[in-house]
PDB file of N, CA and C in Angstrom:
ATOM      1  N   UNK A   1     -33.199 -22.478 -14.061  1.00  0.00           N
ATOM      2  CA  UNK A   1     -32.697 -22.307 -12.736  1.00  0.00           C
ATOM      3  C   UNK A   1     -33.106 -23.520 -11.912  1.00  0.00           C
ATOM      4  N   UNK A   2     -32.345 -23.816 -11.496  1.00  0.00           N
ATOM      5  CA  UNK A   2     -32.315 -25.443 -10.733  1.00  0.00           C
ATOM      6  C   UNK A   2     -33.392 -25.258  -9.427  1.00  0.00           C
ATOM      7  N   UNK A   3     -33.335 -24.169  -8.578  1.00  0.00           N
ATOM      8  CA  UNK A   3     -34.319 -24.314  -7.329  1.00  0.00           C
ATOM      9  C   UNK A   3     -34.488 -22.432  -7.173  1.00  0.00           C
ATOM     10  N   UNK A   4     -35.359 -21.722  -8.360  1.00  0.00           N
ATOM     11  CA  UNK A   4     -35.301 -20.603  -7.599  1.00  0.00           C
ATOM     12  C   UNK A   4     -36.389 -20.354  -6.217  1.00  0.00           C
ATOM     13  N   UNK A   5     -36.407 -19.232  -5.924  1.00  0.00           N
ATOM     14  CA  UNK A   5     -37.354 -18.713  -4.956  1.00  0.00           C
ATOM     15  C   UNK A   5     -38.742 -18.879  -5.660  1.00  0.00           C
ATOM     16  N   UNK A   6     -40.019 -18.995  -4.858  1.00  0.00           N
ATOM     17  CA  UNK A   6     -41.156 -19.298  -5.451  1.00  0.00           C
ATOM     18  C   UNK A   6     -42.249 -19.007  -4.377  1.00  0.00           C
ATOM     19  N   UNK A   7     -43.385 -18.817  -4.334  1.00  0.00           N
ATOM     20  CA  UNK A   7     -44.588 -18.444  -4.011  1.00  0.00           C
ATOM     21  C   UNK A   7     -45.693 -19.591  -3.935  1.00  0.00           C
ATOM     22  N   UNK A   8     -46.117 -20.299  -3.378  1.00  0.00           N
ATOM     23  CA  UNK A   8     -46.942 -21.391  -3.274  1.00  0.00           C
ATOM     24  C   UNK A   8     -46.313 -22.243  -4.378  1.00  0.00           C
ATOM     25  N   UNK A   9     -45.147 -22.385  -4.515  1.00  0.00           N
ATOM     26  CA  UNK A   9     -44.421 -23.580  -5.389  1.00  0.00           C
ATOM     27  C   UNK A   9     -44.719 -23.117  -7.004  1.00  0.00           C
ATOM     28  N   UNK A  10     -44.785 -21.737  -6.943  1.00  0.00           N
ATOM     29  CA  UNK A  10     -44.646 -21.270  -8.651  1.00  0.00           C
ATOM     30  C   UNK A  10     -43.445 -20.201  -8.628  1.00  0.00           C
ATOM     31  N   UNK A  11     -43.582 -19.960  -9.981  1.00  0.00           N
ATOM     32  CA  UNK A  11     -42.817 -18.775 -10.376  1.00  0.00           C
ATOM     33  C   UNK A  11     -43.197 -17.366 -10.259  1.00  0.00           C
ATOM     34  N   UNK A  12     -42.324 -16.540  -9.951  1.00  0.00           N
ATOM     35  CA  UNK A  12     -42.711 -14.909  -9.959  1.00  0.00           C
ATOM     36  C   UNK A  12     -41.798 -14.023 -10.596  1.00  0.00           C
ATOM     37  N   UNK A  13     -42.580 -13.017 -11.153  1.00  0.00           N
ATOM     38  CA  UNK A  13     -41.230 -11.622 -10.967  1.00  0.00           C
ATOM     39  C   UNK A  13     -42.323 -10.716  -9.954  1.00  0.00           C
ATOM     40  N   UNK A  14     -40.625  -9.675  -9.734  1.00  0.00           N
ATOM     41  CA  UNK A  14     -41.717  -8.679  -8.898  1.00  0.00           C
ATOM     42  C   UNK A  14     -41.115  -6.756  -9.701  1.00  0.00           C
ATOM     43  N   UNK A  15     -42.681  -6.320  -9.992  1.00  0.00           N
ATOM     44  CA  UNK A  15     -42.657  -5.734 -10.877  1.00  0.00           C
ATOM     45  C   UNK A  15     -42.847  -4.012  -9.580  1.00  0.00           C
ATOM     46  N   UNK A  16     -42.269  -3.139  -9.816  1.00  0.00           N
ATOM     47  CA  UNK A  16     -41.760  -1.708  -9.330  1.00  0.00           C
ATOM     48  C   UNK A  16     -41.775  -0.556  -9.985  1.00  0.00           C
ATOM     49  N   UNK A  17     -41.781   0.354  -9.698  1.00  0.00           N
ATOM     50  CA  UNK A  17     -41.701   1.605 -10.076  1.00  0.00           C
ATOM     51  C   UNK A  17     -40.563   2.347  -9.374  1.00  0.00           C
ATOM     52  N   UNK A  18     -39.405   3.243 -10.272  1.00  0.00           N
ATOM     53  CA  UNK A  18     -37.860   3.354  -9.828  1.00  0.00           C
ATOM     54  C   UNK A  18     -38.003   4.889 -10.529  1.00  0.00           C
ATOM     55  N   UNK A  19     -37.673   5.773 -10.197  1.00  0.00           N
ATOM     56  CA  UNK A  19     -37.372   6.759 -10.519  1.00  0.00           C
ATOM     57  C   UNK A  19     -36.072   7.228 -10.378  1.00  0.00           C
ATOM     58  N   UNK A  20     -35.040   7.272 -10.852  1.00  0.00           N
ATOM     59  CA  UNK A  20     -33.357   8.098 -11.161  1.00  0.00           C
ATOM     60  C   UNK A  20     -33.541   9.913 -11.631  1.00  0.00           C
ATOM     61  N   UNK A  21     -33.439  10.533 -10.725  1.00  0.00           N
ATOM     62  CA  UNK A  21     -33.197  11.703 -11.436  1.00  0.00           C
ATOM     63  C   UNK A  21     -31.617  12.116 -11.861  1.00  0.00           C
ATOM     64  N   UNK A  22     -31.260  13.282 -12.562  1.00  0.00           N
ATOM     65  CA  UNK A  22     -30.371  13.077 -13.016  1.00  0.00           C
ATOM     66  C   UNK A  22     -29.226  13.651 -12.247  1.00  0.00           C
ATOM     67  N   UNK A  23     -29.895  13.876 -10.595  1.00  0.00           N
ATOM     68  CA  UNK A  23     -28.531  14.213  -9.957  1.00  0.00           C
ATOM     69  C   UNK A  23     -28.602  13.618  -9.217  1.00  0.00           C
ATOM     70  N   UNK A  24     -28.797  12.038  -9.463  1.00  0.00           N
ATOM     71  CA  UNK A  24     -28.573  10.916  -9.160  1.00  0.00           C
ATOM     72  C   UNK A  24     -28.834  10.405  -7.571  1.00  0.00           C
ATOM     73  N   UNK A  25     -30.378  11.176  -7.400  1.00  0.00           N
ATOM     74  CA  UNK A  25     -31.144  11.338  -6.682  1.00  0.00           C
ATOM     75  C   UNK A  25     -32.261   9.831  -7.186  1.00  0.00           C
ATOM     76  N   UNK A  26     -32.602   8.496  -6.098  1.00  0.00           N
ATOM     77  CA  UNK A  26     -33.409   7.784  -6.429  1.00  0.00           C
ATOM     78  C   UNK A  26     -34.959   7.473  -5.815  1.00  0.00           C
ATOM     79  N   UNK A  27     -35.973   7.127  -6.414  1.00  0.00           N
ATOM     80  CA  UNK A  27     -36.924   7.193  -5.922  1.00  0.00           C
ATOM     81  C   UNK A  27     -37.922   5.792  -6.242  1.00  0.00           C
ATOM     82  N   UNK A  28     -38.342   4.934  -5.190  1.00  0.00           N
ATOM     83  CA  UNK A  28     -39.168   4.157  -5.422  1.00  0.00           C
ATOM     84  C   UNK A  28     -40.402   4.164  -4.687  1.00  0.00           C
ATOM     85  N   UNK A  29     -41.040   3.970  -5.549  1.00  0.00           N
ATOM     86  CA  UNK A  29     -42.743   3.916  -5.053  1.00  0.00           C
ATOM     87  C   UNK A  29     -42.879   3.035  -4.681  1.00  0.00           C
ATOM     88  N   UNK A  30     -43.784   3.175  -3.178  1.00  0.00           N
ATOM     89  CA  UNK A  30     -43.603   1.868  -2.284  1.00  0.00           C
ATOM     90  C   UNK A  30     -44.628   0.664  -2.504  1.00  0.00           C
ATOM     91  N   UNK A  31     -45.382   0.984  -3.655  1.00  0.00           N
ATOM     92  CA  UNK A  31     -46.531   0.113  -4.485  1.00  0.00           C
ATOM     93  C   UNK A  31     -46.058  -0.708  -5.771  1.00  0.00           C
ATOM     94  N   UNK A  32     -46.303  -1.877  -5.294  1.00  0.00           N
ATOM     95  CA  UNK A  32     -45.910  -3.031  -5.903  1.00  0.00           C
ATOM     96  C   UNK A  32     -46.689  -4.139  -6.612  1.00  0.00           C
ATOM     97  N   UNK A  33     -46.594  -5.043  -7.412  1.00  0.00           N
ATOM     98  CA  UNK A  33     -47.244  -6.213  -7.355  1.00  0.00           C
ATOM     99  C   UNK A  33     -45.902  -7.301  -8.206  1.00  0.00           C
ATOM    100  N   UNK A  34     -46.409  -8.527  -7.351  1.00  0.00           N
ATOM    101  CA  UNK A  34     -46.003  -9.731  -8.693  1.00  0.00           C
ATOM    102  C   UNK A  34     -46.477 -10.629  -9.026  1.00  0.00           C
ATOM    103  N   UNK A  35     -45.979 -10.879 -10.257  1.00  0.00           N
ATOM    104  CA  UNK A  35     -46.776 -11.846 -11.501  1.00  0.00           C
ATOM    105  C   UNK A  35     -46.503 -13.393 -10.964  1.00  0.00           C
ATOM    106  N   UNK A  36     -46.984 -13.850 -11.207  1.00  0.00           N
ATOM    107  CA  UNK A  36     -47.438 -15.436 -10.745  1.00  0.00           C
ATOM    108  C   UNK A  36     -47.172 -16.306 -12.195  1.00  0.00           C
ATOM    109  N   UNK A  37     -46.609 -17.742 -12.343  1.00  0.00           N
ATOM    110  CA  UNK A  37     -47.260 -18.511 -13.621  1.00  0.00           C
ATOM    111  C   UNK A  37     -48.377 -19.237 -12.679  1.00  0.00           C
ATOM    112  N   UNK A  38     -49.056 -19.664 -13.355  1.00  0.00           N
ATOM    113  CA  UNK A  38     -50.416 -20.247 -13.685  1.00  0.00           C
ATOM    114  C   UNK A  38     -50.282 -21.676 -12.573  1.00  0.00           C
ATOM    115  N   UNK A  39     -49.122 -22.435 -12.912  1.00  0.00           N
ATOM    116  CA  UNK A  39     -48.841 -24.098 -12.729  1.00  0.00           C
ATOM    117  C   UNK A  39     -47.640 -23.763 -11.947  1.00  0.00           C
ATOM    118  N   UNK A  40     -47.704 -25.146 -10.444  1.00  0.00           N
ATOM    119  CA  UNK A  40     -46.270 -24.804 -10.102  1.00  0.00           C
ATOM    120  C   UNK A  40     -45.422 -25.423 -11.227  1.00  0.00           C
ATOM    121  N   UNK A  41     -43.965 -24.473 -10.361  1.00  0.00           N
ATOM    122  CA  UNK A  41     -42.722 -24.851 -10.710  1.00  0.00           C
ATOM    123  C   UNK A  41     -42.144 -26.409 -10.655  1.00  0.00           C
ATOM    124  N   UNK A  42     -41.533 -27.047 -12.014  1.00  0.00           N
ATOM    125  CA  UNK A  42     -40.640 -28.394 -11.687  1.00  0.00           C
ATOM    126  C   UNK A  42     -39.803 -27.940 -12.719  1.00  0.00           C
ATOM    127  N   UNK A  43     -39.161 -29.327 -12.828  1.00  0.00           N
ATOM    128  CA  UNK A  43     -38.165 -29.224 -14.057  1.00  0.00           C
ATOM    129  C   UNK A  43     -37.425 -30.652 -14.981  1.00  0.00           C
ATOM    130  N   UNK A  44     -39.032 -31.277 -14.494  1.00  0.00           N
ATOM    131  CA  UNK A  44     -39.762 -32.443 -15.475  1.00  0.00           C
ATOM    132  C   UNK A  44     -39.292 -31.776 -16.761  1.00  0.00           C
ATOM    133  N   UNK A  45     -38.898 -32.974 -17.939  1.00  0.00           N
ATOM    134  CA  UNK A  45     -38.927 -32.971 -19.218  1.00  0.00           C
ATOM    135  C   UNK A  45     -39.675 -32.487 -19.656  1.00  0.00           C
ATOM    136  N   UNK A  46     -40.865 -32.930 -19.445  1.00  0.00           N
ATOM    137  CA  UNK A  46     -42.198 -32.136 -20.065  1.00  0.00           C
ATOM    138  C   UNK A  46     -42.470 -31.088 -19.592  1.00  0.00           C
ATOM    139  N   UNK A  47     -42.042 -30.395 -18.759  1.00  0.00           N
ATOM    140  CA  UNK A  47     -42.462 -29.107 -18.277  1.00  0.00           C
ATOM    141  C   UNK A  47     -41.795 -28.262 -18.685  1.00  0.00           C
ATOM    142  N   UNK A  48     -40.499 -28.455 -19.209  1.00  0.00           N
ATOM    143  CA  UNK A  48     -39.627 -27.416 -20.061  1.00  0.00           C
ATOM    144  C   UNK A  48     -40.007 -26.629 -20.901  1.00  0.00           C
ATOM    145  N   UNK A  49     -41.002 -27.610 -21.500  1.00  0.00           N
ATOM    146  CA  UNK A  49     -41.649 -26.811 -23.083  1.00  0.00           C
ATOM    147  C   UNK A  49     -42.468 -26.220 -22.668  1.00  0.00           C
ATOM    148  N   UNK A  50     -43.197 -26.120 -21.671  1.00  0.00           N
ATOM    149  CA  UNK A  50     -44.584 -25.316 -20.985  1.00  0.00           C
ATOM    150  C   UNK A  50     -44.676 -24.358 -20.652  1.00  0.00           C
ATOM    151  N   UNK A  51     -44.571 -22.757 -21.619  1.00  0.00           N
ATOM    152  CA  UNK A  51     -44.587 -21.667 -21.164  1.00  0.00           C
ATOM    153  C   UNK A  51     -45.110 -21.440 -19.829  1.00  0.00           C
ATOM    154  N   UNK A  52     -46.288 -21.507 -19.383  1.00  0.00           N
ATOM    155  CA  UNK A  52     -46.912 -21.554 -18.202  1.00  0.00           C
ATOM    156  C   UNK A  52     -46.300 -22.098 -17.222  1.00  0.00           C
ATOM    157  N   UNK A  53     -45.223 -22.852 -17.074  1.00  0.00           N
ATOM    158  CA  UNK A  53     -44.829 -22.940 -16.257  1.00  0.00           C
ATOM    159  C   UNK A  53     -43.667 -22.554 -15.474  1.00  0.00           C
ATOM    160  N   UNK A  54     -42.920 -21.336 -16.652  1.00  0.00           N
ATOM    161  CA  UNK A  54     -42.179 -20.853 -16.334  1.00  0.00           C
ATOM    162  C   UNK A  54     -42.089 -19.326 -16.691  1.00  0.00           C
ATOM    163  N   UNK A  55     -42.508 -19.132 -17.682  1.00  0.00           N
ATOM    164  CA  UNK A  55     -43.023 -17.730 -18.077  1.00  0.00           C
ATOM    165  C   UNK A  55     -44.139 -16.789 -17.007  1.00  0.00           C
ATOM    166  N   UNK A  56     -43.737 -15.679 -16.781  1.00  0.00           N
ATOM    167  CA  UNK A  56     -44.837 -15.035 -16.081  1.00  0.00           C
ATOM    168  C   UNK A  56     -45.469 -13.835 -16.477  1.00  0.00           C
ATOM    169  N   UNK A  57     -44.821 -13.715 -18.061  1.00  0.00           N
ATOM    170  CA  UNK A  57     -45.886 -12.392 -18.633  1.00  0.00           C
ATOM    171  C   UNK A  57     -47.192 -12.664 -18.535  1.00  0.00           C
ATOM    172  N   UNK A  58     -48.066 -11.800 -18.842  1.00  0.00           N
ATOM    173  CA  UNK A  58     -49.420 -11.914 -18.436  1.00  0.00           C
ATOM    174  C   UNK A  58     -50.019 -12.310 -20.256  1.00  0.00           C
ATOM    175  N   UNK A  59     -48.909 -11.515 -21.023  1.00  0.00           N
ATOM    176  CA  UNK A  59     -49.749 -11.704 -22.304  1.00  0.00           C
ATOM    177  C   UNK A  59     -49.340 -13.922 -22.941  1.00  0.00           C
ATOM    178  N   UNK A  60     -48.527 -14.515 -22.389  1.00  0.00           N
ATOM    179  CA  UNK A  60     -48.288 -15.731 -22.548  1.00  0.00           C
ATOM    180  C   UNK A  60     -49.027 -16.400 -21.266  1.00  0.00           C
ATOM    181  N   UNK A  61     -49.326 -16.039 -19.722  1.00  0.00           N
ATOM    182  CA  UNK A  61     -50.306 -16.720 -19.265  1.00  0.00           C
ATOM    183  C   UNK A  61     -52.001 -16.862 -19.335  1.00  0.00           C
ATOM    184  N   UNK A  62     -52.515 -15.424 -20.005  1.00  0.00           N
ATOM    185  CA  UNK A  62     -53.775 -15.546 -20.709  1.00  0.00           C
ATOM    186  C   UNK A  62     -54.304 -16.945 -20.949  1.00  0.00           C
ATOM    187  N   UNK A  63     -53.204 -17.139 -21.977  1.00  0.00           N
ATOM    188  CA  UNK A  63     -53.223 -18.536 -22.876  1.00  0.00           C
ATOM    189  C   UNK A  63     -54.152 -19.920 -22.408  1.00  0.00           C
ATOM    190  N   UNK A  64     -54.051 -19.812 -21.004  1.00  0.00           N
ATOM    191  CA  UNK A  64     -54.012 -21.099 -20.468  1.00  0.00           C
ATOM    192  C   UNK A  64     -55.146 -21.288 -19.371  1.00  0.00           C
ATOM    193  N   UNK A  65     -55.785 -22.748 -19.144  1.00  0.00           N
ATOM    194  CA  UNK A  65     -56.934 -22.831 -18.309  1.00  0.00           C
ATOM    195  C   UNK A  65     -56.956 -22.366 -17.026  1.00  0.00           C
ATOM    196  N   UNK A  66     -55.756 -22.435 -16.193  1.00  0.00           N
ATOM    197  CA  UNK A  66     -55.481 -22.062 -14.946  1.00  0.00           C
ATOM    198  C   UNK A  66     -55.377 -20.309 -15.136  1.00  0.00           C
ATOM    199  N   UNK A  67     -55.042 -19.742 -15.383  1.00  0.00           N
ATOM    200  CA  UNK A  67     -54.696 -18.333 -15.544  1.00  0.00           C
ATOM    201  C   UNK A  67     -55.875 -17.616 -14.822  1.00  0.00           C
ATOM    202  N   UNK A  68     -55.334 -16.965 -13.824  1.00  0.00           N
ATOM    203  CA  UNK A  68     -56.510 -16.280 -12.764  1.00  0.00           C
ATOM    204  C   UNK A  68     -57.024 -17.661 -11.461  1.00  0.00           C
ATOM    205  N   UNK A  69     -56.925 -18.602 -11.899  1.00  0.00           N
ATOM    206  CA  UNK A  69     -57.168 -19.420 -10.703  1.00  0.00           C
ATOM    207  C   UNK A  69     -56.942 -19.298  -9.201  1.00  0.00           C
ATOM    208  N   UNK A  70     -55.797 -18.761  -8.874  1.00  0.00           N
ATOM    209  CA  UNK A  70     -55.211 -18.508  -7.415  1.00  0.00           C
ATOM    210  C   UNK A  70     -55.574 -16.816  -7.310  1.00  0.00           C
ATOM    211  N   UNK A  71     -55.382 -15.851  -8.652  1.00  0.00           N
ATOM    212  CA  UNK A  71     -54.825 -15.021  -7.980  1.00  0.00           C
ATOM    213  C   UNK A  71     -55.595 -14.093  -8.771  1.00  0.00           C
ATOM    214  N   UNK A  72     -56.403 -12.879  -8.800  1.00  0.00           N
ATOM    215  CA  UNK A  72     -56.792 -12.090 -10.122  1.00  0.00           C
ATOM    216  C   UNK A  72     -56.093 -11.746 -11.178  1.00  0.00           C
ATOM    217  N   UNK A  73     -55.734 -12.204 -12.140  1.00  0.00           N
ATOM    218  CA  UNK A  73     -54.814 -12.001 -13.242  1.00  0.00           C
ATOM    219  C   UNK A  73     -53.289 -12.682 -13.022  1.00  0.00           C
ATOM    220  N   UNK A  74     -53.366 -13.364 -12.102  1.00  0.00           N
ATOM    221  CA  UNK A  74     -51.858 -14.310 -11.412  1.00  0.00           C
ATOM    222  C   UNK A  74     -51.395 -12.992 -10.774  1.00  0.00           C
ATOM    223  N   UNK A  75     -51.927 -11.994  -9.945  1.00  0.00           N
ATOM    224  CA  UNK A  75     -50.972 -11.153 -10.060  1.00  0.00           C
ATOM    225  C   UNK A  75     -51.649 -11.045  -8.184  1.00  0.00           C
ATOM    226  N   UNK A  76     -50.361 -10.599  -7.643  1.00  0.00           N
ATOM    227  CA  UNK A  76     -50.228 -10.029  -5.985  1.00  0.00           C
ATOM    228  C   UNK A  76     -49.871  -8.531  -5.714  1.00  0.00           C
ATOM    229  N   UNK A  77     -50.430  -8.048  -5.030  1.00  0.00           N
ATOM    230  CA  UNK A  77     -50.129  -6.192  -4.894  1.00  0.00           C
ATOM    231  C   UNK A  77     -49.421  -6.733  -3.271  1.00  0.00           C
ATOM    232  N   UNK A  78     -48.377  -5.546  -3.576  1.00  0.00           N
ATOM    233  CA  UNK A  78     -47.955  -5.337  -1.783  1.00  0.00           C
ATOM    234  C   UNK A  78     -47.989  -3.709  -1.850  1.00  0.00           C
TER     235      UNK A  78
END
């Protein structure tokens, strides 16, 4: 993605809780958090190959020296 949205110049998802019942009745819990990568965002040659810098699972940012640096586990609660 050429310029997405970003958080101190990194990557995020933002992770929810959704409930559908089946008479199509919906429900979200108003407790949240999102995942952070480690390194900001570019889209340098060399940064392509750099999970960390674009990946934001927690089990592929472990990996790496920065991981937890900004954030407890890269991760933000709202």
């Amino acid at each position: 993605m050429e310029s997405p949205m970003l958080i101190s110049q990194r990557k995020f998802d933002i992770r929810v809780w959704v409930l559908f019942t089946m008479d199509a009745r919906v429900y979200l819990f108003k407790e949240g958090y999102l995942r952070l990568t480690s390194v900001p965002y570019n889209l340098t040659q060399e940064s392509i190959a750099r999970p960390e810098c674009h990946l934001t699972n927690n089990a592929v940012q472990k990996n790496f020296g920065d991981y937890g640096k900004f954030e407890n586990g890269n991760q933000l609660s709202f």
